[in-house]
Protein backbone atom coordinates (compact mmCIF):
# COMPACT_ATOMS: atom_id res chain seq x y z
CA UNK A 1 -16.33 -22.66 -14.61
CA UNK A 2 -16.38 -23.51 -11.08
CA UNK A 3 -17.92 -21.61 -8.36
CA UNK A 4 -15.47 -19.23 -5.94
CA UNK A 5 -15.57 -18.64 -2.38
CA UNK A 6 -14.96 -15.19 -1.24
CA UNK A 7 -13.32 -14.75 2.14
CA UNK A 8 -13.02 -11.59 3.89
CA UNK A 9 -10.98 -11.93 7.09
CA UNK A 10 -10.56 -8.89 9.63
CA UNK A 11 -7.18 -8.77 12.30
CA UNK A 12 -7.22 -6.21 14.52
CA UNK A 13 -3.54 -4.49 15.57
CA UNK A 14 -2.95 -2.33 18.38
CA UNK A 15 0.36 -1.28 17.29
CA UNK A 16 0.70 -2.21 13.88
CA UNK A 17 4.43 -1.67 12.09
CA UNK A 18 3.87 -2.38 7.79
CA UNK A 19 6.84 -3.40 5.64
CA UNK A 20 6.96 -4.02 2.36
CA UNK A 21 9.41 -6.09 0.06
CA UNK A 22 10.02 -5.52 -3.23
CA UNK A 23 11.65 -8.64 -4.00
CA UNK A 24 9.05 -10.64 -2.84
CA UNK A 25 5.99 -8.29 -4.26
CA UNK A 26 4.46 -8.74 -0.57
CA UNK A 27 3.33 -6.75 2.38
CA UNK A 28 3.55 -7.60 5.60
CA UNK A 29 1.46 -6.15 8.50
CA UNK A 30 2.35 -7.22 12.50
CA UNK A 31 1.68 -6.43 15.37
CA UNK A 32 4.92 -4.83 17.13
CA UNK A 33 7.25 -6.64 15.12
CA UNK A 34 5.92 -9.92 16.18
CA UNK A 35 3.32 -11.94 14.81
CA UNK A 36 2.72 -10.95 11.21
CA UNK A 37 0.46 -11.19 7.87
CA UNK A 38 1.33 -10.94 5.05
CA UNK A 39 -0.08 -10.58 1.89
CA UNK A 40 1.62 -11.47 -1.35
CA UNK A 41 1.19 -10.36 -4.53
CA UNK A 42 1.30 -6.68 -3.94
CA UNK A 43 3.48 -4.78 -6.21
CA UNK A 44 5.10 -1.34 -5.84
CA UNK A 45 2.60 0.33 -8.13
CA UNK A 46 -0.50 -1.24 -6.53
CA UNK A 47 1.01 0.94 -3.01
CA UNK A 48 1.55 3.29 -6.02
CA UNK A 49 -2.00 2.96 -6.29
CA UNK A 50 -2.83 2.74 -3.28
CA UNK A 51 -1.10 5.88 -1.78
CA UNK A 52 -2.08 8.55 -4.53
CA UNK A 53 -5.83 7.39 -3.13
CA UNK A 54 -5.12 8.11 0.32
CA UNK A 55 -3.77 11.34 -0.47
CA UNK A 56 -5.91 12.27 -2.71
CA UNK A 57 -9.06 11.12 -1.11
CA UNK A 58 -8.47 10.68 3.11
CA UNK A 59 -5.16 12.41 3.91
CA UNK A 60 -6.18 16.33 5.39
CA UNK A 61 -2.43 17.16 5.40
CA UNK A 62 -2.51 19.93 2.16
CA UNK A 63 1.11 20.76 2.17
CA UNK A 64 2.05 16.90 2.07
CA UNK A 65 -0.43 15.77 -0.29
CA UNK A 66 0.73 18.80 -2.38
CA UNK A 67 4.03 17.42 -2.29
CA UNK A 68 3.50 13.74 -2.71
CA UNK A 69 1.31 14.72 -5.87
CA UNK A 70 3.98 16.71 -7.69
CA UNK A 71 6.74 13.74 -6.39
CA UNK A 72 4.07 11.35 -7.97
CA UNK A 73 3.86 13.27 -11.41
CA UNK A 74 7.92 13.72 -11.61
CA UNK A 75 8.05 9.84 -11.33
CA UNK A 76 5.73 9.18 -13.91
CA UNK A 77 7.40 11.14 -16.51
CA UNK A 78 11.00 9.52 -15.75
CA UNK A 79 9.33 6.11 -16.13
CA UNK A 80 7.35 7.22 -19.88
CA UNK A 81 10.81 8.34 -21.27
């Protein structure tokens, strides 16, 4: 098995704007809608992911984490039908 590297590189945005594209299963992260990173391989559920951890966990905003968790739960049960 051969040996990997592992990288962690740090930008720093002053005005950061975030998109992501389904289609493409990639985020992209730039600064003012100019130069840009993005990172591939991120699907819908791992923002899924992602988001229900903010909220959960670093959002201090009751009344929208209230609402984001019920939204959350609705979508889950449409998706195990």
């Amino acid at each position: 098995m051969p040996l990997r590297t592992e990288t962690t590189v740090e930008y720093t945005f002053n005005r950061p704007t975030l998109h992501y594209c389904e289609a493409h299963d990639c985020l992209r992260v730039s600064e003012a809608h100019e130069d840009s990173v993005l990172l591939s391989g991120i699907t819908r559920k791992d923002l899924d992911g992602f988001i229900k951890c903010y909220f959960e966990y670093g959002l201090e905003d009751v009344t929208l984490k209230e609402y984001f968790t019920e939204r959350l739960k609705n979508k889950e049960a449409v998706e195990d039908e």
